[in-house]
Protein backbone atom coordinates (compact mmCIF):
# COMPACT_ATOMS: atom_id res chain seq x y z
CA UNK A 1 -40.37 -15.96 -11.62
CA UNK A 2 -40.04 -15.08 -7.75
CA UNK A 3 -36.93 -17.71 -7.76
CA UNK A 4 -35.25 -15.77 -10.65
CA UNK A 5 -35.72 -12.33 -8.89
CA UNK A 6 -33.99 -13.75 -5.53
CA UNK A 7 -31.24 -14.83 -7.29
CA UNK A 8 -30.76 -11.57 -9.23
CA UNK A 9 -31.57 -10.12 -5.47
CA UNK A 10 -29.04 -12.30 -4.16
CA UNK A 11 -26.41 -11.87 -7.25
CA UNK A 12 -26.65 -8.08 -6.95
CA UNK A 13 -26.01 -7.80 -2.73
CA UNK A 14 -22.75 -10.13 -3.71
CA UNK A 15 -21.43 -7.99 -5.83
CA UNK A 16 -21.96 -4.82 -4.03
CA UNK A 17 -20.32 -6.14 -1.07
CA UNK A 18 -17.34 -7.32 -3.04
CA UNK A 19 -16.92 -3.59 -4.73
CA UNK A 20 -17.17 -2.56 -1.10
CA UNK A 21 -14.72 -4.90 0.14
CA UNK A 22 -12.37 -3.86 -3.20
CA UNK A 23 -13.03 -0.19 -2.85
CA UNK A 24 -12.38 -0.01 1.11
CA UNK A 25 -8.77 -1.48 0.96
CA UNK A 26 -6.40 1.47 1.76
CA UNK A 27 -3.45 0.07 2.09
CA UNK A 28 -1.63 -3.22 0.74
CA UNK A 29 2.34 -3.70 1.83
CA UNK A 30 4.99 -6.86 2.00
CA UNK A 31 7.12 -7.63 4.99
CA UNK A 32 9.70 -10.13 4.91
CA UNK A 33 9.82 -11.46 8.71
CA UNK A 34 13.19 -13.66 9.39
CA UNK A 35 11.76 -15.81 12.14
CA UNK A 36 8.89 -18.13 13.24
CA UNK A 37 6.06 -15.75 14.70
CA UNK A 38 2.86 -16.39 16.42
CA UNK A 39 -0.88 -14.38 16.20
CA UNK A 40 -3.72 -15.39 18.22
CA UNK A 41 -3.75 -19.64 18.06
CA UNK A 42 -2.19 -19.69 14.37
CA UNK A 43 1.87 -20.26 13.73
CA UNK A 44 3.68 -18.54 10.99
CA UNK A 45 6.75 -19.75 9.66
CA UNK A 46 9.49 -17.36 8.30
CA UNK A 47 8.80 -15.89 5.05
CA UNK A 48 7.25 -13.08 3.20
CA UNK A 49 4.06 -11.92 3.99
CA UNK A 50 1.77 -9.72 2.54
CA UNK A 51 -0.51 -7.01 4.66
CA UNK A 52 -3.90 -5.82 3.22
CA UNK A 53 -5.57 -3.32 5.40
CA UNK A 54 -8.77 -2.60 4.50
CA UNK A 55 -10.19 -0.56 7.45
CA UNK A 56 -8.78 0.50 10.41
CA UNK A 57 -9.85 -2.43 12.14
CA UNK A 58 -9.62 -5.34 9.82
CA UNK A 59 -6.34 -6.56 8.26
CA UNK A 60 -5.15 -9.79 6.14
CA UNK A 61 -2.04 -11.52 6.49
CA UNK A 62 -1.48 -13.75 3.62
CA UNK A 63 2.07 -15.83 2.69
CA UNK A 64 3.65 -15.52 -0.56
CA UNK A 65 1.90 -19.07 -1.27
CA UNK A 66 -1.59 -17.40 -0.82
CA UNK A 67 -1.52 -20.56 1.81
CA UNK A 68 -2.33 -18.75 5.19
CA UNK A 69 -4.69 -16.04 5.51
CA UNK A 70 -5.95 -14.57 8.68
CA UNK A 71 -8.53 -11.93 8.60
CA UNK A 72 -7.80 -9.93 12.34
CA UNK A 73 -10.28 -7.80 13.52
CA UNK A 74 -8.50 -5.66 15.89
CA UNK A 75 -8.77 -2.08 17.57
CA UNK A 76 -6.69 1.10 16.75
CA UNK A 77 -4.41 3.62 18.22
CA UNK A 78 -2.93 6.66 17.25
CA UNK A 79 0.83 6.67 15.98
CA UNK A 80 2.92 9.39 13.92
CA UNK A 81 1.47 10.17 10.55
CA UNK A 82 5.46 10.68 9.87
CA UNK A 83 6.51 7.35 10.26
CA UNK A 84 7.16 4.96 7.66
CA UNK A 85 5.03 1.62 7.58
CA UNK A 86 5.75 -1.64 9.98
CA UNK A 87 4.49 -4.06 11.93
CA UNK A 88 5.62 -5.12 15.43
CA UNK A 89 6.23 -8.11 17.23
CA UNK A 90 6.67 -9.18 21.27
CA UNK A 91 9.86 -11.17 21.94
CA UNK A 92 9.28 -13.60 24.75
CA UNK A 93 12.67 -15.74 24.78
CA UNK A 94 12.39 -17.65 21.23
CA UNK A 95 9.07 -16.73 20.96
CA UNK A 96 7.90 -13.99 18.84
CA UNK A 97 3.64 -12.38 18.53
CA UNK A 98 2.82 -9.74 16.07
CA UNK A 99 0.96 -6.86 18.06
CA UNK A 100 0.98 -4.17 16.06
CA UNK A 101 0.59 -2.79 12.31
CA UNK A 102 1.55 0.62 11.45
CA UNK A 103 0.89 2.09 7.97
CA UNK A 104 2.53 5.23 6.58
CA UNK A 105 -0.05 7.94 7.02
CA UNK A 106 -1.12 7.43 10.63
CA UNK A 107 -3.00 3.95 10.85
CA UNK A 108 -1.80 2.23 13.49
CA UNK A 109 -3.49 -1.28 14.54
CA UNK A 110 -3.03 -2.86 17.67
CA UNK A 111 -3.33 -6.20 17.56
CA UNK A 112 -3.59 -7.32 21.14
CA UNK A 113 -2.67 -10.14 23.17
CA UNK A 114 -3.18 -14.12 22.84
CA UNK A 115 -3.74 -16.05 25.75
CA UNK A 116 -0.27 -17.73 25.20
CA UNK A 117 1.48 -13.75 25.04
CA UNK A 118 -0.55 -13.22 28.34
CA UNK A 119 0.81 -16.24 29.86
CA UNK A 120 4.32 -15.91 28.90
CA UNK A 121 4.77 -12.19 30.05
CA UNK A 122 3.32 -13.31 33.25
CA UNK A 123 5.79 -15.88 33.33
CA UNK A 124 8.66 -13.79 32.42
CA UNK A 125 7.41 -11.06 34.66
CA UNK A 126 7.66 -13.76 37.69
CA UNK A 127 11.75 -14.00 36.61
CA UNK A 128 12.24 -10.45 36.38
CA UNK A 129 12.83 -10.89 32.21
CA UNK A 130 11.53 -8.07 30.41
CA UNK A 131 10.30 -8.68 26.70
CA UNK A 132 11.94 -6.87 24.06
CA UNK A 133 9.70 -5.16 20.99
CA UNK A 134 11.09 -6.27 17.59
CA UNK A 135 9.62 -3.64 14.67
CA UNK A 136 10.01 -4.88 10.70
CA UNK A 137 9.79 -2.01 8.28
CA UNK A 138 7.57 -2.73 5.17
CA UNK A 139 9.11 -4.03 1.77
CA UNK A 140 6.81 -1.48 -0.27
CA UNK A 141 4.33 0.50 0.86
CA UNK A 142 1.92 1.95 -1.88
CA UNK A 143 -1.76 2.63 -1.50
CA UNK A 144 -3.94 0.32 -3.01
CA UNK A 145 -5.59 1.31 -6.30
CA UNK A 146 -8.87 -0.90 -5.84
């Protein structure tokens, strides 16, 4: 008897955290991004990708192939409510890191740095080579109905 009631215990926490998870997604976009990019330690190829933000500080970043998904827990800033939806990457040479997500309305995430960014802009910054900020607008950019 106790074993059944833990698992209905257990059963019903799951699913309230998933309809919390579902219900807290704001905002789901694709971005089509025409080069190799870099976040944190992981390597994206070229490709479509799609953006799921569900709070202001946690976003996924999956490819079309549902292959690679990273869950980034990252910290916000303010950016113009007016502006429509991208995301933002670092160029460093050939070398390109997302650092920011900004989605229509006023959400704006920055991503932060990677070791590897920090290096390389010290690097850079040695040669006198400044880094150049590439911005992608979104594909489509509809709230999410979950």
């Amino acid at each position: 008897m106790k074993s059944s009631l833990y698992t209905f215990a257990f059963a019903t926490l799951v699913a309230i955290a998933s309809l919390s998870q579902a219900n807290a997604q704001t905002h789901v976009a694709r971005v089509n991004v025409p080069f190799a990019f870099n976040f944190g330690s992981e390597h994206f190829s070229a490709g479509t990708y799609t953006i799921s933000m569900y709070s202001d500080r946690v976003l996924s970043v999956t490819d079309y192939k549902q292959t690679n998904k990273v869950i980034i827990l990252s910290r916000s800033d303010g950016d113009s409510p007016n502006m429509a939806s991208y995301i933002a990457f670092q160029k460093f040479g050939s070398q390109y890191f997302l650092t920011k997500y900004h989605a229509n309305g006023g959400v704006t995430i920055d991503l932060g740095k990677s070791a590897r960014e920090r290096s390389l802009a010290r690097e850079l910054a040695m040669n006198h080579v400044v880094s150049e900020t590439v911005r992608l607008a979104m594909l489509n950019d509809a709230a999410s109905t979950r």
